[in-house]
Protein backbone atom coordinates (compact mmCIF):
# COMPACT_ATOMS: atom_id res chain seq x y z
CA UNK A 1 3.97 -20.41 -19.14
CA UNK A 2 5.77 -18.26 -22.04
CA UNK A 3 7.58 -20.26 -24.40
CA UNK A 4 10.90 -20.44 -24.11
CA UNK A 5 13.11 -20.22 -26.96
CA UNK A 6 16.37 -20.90 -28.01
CA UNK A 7 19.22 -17.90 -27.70
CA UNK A 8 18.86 -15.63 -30.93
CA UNK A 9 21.59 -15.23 -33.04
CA UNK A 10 22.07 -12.59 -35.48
CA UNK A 11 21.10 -15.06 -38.50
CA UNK A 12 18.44 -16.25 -36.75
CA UNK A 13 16.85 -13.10 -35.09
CA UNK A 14 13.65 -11.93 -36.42
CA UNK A 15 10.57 -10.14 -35.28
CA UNK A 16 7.32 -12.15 -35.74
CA UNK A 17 4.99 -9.17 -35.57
CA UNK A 18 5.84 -5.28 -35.99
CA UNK A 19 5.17 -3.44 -33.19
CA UNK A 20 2.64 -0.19 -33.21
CA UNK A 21 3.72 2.68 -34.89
CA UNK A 22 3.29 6.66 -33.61
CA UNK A 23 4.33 10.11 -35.15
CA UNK A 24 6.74 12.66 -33.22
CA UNK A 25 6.73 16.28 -34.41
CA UNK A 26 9.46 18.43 -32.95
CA UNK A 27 9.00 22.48 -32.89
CA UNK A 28 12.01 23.57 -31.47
CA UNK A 29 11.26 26.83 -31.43
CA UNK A 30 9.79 28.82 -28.09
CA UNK A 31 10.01 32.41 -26.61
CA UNK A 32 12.32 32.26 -24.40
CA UNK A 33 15.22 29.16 -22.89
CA UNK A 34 14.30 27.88 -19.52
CA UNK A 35 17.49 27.41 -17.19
CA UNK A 36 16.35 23.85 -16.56
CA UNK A 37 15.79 22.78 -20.31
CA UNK A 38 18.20 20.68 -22.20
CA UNK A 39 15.64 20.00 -24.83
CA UNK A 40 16.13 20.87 -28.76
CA UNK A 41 14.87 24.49 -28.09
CA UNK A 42 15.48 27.54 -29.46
CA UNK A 43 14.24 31.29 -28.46
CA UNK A 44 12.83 32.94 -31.19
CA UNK A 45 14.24 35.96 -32.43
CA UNK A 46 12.84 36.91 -35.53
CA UNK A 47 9.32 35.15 -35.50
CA UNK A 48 9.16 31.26 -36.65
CA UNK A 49 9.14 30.56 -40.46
CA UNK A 50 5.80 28.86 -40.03
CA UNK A 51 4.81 28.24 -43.69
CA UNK A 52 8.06 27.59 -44.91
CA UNK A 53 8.40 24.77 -41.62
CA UNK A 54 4.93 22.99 -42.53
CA UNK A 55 6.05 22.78 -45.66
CA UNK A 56 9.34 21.27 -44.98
CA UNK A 57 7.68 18.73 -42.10
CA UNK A 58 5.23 17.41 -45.11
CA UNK A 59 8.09 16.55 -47.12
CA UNK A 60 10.00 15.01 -44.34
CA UNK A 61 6.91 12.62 -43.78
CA UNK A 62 7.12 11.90 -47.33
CA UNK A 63 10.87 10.83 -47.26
CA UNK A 64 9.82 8.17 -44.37
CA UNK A 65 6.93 6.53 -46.24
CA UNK A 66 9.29 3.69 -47.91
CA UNK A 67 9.73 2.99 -44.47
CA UNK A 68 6.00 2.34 -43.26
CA UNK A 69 4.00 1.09 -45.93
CA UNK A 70 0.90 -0.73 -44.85
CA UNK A 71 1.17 0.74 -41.30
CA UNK A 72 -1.53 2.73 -39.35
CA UNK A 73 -0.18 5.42 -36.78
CA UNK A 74 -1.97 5.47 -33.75
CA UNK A 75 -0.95 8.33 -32.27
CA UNK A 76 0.56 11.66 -32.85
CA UNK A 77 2.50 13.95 -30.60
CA UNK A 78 3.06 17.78 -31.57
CA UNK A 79 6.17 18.58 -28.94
CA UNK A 80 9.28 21.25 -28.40
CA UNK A 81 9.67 24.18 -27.67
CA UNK A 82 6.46 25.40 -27.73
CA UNK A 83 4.33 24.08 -30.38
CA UNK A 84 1.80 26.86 -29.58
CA UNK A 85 3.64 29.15 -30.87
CA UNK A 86 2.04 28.40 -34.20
CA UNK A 87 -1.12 29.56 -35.54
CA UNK A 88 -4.05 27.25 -35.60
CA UNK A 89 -3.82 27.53 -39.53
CA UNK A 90 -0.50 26.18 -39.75
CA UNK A 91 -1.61 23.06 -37.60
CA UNK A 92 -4.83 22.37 -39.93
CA UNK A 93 -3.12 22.50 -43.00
CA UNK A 94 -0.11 19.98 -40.92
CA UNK A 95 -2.90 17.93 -40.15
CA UNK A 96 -4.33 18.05 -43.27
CA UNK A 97 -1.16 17.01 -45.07
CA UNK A 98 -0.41 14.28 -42.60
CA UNK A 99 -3.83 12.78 -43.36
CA UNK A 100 -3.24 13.16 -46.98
CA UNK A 101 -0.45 11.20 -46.46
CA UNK A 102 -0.46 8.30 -44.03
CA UNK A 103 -3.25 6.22 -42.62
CA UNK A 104 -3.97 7.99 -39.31
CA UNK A 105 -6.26 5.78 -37.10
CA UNK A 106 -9.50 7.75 -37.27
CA UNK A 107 -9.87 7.79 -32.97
CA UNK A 108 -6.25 8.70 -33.15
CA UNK A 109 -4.62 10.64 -29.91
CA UNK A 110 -3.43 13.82 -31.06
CA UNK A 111 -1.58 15.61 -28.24
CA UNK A 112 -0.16 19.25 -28.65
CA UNK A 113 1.94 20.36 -26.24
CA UNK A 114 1.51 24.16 -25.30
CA UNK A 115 2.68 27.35 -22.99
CA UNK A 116 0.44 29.05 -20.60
CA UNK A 117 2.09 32.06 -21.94
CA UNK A 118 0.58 31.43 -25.66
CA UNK A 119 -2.72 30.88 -24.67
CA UNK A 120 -5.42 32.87 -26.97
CA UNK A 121 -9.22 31.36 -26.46
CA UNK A 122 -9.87 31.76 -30.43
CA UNK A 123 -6.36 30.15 -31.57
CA UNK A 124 -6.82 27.21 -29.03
CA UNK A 125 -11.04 26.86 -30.64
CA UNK A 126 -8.62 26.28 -33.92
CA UNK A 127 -6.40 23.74 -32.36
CA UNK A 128 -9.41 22.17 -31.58
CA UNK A 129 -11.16 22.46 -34.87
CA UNK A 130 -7.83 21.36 -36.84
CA UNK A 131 -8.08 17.99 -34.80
CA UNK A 132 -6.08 18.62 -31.98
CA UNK A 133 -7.58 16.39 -28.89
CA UNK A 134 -5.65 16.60 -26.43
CA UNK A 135 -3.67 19.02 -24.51
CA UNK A 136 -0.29 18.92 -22.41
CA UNK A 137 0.50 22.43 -20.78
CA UNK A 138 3.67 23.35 -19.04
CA UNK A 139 2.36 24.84 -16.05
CA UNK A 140 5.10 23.75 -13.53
CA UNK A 141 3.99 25.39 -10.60
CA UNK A 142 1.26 28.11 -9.56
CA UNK A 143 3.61 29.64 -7.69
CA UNK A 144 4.62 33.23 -8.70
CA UNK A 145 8.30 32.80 -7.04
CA UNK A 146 8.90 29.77 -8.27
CA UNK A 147 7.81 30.56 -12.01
CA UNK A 148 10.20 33.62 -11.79
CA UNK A 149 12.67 31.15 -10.48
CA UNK A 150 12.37 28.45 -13.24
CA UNK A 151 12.37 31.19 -15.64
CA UNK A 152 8.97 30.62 -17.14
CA UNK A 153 7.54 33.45 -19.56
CA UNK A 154 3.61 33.11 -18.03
CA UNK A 155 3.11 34.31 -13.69
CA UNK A 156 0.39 32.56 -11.86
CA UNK A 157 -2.64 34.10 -13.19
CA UNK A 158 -1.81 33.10 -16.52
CA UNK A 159 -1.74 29.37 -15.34
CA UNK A 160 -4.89 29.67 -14.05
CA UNK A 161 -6.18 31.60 -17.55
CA UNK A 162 -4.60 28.63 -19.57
CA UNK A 163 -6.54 26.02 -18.00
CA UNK A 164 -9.50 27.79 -18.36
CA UNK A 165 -8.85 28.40 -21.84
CA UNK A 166 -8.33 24.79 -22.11
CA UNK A 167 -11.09 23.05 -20.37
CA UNK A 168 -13.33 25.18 -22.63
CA UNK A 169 -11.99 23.27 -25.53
CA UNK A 170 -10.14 20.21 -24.59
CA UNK A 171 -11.89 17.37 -22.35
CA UNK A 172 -8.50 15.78 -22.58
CA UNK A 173 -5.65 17.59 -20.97
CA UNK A 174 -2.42 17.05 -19.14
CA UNK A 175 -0.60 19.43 -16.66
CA UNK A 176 3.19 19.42 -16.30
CA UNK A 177 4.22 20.23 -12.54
CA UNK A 178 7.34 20.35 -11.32
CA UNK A 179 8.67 19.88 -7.48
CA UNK A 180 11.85 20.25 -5.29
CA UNK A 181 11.63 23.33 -6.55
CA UNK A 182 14.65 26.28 -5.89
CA UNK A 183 13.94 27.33 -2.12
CA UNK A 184 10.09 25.31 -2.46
CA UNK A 185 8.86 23.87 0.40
CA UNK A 186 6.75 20.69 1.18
CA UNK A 187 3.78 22.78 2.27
CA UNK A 188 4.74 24.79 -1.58
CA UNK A 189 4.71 21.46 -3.64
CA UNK A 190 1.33 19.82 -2.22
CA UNK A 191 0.07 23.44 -2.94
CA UNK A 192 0.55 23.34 -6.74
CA UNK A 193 -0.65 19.59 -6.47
CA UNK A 194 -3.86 20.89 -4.91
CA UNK A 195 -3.70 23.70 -7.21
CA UNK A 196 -3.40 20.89 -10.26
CA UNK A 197 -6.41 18.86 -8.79
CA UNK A 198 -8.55 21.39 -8.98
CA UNK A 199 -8.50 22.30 -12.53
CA UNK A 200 -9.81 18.59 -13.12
CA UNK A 201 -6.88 17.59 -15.85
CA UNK A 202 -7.28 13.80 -16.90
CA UNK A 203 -3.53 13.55 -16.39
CA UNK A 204 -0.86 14.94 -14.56
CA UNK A 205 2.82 14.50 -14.93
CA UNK A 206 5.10 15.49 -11.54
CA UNK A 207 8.57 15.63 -12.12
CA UNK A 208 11.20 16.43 -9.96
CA UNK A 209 14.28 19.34 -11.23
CA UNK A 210 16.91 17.71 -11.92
CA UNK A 211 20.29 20.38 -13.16
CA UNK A 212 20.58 18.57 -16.55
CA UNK A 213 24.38 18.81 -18.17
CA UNK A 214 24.31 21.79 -21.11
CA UNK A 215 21.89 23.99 -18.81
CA UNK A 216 22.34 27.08 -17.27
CA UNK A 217 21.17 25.80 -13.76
CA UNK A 218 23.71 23.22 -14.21
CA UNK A 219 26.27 25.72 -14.78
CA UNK A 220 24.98 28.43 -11.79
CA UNK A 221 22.95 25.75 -9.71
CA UNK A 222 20.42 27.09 -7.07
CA UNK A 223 19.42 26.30 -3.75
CA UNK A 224 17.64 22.81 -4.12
CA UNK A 225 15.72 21.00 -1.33
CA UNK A 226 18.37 18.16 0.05
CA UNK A 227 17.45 14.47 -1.11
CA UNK A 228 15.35 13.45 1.91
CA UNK A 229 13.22 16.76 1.43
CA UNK A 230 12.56 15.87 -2.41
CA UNK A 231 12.01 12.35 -1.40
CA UNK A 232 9.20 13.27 1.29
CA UNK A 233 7.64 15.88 -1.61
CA UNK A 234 7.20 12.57 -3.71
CA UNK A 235 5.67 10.13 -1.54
CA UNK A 236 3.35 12.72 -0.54
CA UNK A 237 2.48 13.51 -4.34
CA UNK A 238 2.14 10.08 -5.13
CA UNK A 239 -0.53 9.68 -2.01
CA UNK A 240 -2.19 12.50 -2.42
CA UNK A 241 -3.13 12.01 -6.45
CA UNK A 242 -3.74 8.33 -5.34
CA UNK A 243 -6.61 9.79 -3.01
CA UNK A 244 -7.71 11.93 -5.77
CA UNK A 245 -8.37 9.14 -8.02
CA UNK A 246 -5.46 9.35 -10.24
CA UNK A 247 -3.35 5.94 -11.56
CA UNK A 248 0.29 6.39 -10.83
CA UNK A 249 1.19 3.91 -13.82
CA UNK A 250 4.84 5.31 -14.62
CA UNK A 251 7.42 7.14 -12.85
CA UNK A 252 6.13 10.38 -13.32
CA UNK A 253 2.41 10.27 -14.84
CA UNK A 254 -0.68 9.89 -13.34
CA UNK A 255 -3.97 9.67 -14.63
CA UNK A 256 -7.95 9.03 -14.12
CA UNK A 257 -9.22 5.76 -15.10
CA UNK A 258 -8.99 5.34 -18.76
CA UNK A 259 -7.16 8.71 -19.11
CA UNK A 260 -3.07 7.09 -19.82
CA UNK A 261 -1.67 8.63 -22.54
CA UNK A 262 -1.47 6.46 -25.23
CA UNK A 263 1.31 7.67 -27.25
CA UNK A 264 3.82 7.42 -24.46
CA UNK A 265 2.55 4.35 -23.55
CA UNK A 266 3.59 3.70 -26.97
CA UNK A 267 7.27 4.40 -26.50
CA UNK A 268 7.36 2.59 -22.60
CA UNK A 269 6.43 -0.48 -24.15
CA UNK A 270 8.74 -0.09 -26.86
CA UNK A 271 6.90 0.34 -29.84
CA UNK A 272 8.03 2.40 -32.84
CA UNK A 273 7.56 5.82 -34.13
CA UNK A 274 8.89 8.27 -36.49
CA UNK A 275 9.89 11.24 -35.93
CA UNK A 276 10.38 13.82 -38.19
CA UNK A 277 10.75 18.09 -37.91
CA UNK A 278 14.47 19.22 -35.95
CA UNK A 279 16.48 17.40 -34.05
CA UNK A 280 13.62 14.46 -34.16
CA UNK A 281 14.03 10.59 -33.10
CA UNK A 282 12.60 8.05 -34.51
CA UNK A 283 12.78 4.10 -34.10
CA UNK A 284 11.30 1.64 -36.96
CA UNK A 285 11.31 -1.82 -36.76
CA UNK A 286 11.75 -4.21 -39.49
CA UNK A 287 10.80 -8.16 -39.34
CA UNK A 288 15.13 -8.13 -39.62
CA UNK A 289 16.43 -4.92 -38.08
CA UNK A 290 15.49 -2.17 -36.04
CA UNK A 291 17.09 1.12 -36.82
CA UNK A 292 17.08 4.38 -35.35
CA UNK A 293 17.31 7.82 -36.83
CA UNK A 294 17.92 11.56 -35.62
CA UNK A 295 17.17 14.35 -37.79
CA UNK A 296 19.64 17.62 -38.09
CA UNK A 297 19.12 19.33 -34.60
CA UNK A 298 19.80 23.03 -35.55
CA UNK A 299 16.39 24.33 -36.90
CA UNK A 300 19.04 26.73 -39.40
CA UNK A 301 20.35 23.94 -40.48
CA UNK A 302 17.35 20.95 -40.75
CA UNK A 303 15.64 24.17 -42.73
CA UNK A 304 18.74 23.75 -44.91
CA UNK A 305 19.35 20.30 -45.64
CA UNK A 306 15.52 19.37 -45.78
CA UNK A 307 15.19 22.15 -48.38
CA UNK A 308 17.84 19.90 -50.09
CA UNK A 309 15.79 16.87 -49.65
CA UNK A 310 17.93 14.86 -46.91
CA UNK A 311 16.53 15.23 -43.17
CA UNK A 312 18.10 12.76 -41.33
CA UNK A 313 21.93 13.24 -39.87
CA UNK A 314 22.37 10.27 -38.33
CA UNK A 315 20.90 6.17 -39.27
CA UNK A 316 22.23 3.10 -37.03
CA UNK A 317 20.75 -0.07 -36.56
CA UNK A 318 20.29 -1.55 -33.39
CA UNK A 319 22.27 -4.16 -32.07
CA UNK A 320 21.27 -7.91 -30.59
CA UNK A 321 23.59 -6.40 -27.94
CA UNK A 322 21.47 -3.21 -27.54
CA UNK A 323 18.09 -4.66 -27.59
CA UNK A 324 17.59 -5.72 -23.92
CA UNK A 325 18.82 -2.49 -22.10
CA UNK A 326 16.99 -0.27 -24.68
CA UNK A 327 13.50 -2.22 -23.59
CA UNK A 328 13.49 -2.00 -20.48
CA UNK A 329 14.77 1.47 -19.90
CA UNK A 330 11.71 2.02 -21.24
CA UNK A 331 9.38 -0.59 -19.85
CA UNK A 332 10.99 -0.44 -16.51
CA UNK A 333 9.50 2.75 -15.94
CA UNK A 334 5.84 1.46 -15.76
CA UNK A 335 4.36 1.10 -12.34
CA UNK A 336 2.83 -2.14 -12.74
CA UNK A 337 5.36 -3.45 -15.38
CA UNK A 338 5.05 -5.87 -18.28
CA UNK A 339 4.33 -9.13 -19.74
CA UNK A 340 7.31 -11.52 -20.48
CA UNK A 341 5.75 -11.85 -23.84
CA UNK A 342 6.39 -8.61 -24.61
CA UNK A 343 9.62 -8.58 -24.15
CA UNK A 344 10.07 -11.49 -26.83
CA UNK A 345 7.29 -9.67 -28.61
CA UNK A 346 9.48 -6.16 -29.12
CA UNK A 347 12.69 -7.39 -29.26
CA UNK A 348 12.69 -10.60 -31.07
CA UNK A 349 14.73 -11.80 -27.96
CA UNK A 350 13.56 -14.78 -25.46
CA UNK A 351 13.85 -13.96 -21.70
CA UNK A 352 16.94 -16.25 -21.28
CA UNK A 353 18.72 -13.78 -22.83
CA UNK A 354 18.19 -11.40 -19.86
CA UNK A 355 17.49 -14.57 -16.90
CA UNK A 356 20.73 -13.65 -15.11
CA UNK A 357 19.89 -9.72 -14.79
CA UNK A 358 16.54 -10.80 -14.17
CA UNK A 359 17.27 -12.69 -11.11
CA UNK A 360 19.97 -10.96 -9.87
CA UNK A 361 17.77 -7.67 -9.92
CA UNK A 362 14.77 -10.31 -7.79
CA UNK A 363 17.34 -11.20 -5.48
CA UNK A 364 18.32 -7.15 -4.85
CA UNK A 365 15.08 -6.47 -4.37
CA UNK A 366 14.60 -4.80 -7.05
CA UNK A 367 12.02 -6.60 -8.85
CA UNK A 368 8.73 -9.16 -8.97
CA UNK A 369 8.64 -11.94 -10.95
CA UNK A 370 6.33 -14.79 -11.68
CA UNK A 371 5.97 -16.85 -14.28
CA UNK A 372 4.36 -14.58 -16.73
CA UNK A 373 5.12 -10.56 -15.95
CA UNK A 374 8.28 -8.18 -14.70
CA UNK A 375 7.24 -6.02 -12.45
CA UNK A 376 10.09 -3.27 -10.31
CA UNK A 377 9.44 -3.24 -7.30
CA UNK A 378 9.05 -0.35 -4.26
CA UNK A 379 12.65 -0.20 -4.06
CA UNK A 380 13.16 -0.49 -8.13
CA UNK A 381 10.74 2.20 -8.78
CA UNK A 382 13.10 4.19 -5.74
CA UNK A 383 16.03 3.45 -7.53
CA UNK A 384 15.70 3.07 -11.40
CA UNK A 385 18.85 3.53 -12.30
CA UNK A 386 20.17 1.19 -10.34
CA UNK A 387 18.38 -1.38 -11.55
CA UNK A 388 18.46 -0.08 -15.24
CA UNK A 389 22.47 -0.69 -15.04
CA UNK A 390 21.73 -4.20 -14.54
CA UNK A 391 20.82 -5.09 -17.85
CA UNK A 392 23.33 -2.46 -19.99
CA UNK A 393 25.41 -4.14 -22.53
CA UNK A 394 29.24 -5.49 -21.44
CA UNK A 395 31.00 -2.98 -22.92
């Protein structure tokens, strides 16, 4: 049975071990806006400074040393926009310098993530050679009509080009597939799932449209399938990659047996990471504090102030307040759940602090519970958000 601790207070608080530590690089540049994205993305108009952006990301990695000393990163995430957009020179020498710098673990995950409509055989070889492992690739569907619809820049035979692009170079891939689709049918979605299966990724990630605030669907929404249709489309996703021999370990990732992807893993179970290039997060823990950055968002203007040597906009530290609702938003989201240590373990907190949320949320139905793991439930999983408002801070 965990130990159980007495209530922290803020002079008493204190993490006993830091947590492990990943690397976020934002690109927020990409060809063209998607009506769905509300991501830090930005259509290109006159080509992407690439040189002058390497350059700048090196010294932004620089600026954040003070605040990692001693640590290893584990894993490193290349996301956007549309990394790809870059050549495979620009990513060795980032690479290069990042080595140079901190103390990459030498198996490290290194995940790029990359358009099927930037997909040259020789340029990915250089991902590849550069030290690239591992691939995530917004397909979204292999549908013509609903690529045109989502606004995507590559068709259908461009999907199918990607991948093979890919699985000459990359044993390690992801595909991102999207479902209740504008007009899309049931018989449509399990298509692209079939579709997915068949180009043997070691991970998949389904996620439904949602019209996200600051969007242009949101503004001019289309024709959605109604609630029960989307709801069918995911229980039969969720059985038919189950039958295929892929994990469904969080809400929206699956993968083959030893395939999870460890540097989101990273962030569900609340560990740190920086984050550095435009518009990037990060989250560092200290054994007293835990703060949180964001760098400038606008590329015009992180080019700007990082030229002047100062990156980050915005600093805060997290609250004793904060702490429980920020760990399991994230933690909540995995299928099988967590260890009550963990919780102490990443937020310096004991479980009493949470025991009322905790068993009001058992007694909804909501969640499992024993003795030694958290674990949401059917009906959690159904309704996250829901149970996610359980444990937000009294305002």
């Amino acid at each position: 049975m965990p130990t159980i601790l007495q209530p922290a207070s803020a002079a008493t608080w204190g993490l006993t071990a830091l947590p492990p530590l990943s690397l976020y690089i934002h690109f927020p540049w990409c060809v063209k806006k998607c009506p769905y994205c509300d991501f830090n993305s930005h259509a290109v108009r006159e080509g992407v400074p690439e040189k002058q952006y390497v350059d700048l990301l090196l010294r932004d990695l620089e600026s954040c040393l003070p605040l990692m000393w001693g640590r290893q990163v584990n894993t490193l995430f290349m996301g956007g926009g549309t990394p790809s957009l870059f050549s495979a020179e620009a990513m060795e020498e980032l690479l290069a310098g990042i080595r140079a710098r901190v103390r990459l673990q030498p198996d490290a995950e290194i995940t790029m993530e990359a358009n099927p409509g930037t997909f040259e055989a020789d340029k990915f070889a250089g991902y590849r050679a550069a030290g690239i492992n591992r691939l995530s690739i917004g397909i979204q569907s292999f549908n013509a009509d609903h690529l045109k619809a989502l606004g995507r820049i590559h068709n259908d035979e461009e999907a199918h080009k990607a991948i093979e692009i890919a699985r000459k170079h990359f044993d390690n891939f992801n595909l991102d597939i999207m479902y209740a689709l504008p007009k899309q049918t049931l018989e449509q979605a399990m298509s692209d799932i079939d579709s997915a299966i068949a180009a043997k990724p070691t991970h998949l990630s389904a996620y439904h449209l949602t019209l996200e605030p600051n969007t242009l669907f949101h503004r001019y929404p289309p024709a959605l399938p109604d609630d029960d249709a989307a709801a069918d489309m995911q229980d039969a996703i969720e059985q038919h990659l189950a039958k295929a021999g892929f994990e469904h370990y969080e809400t929206s990732a699956f993968a083959l047996p030893g395939r999870r992807a460890k540097h989101n893993l990273n962030y569900w179970t609340f560990g740190d990471y920086l984050g550095i290039g435009a518009g990037a997060h990060a989250k560092i823990s200290f054994p007293d504090k835990i703060i949180r950055q964001m760098r400038y968002k606008q590329p015009s203007e992180y080019l700007a102030q990082m030229a002047a040597g100062n990156a980050v906009q915005t600093e805060e530290k997290v609250t004793l307040e904060q702490l429980p609702f920020e760990f399991m938003l994230n933690a909540l989201r995995l299928i099988d759940g967590f260890d009550i240590d963990l919780f102490t373990q990443r937020t310096g907190l004991p479980l009493t602090k949470v025991i009322h949320e905790v068993e009001r949320a058992v007694t909804d139905g909501l969640i499992t519970r024993d003795l030694h793991h958290i674990q949401p439930s059917e009906r959690g999983r159904r309704f996250l958000n829901t149970l996610l408002e359980r444990f937000l801070p009294e305002q």
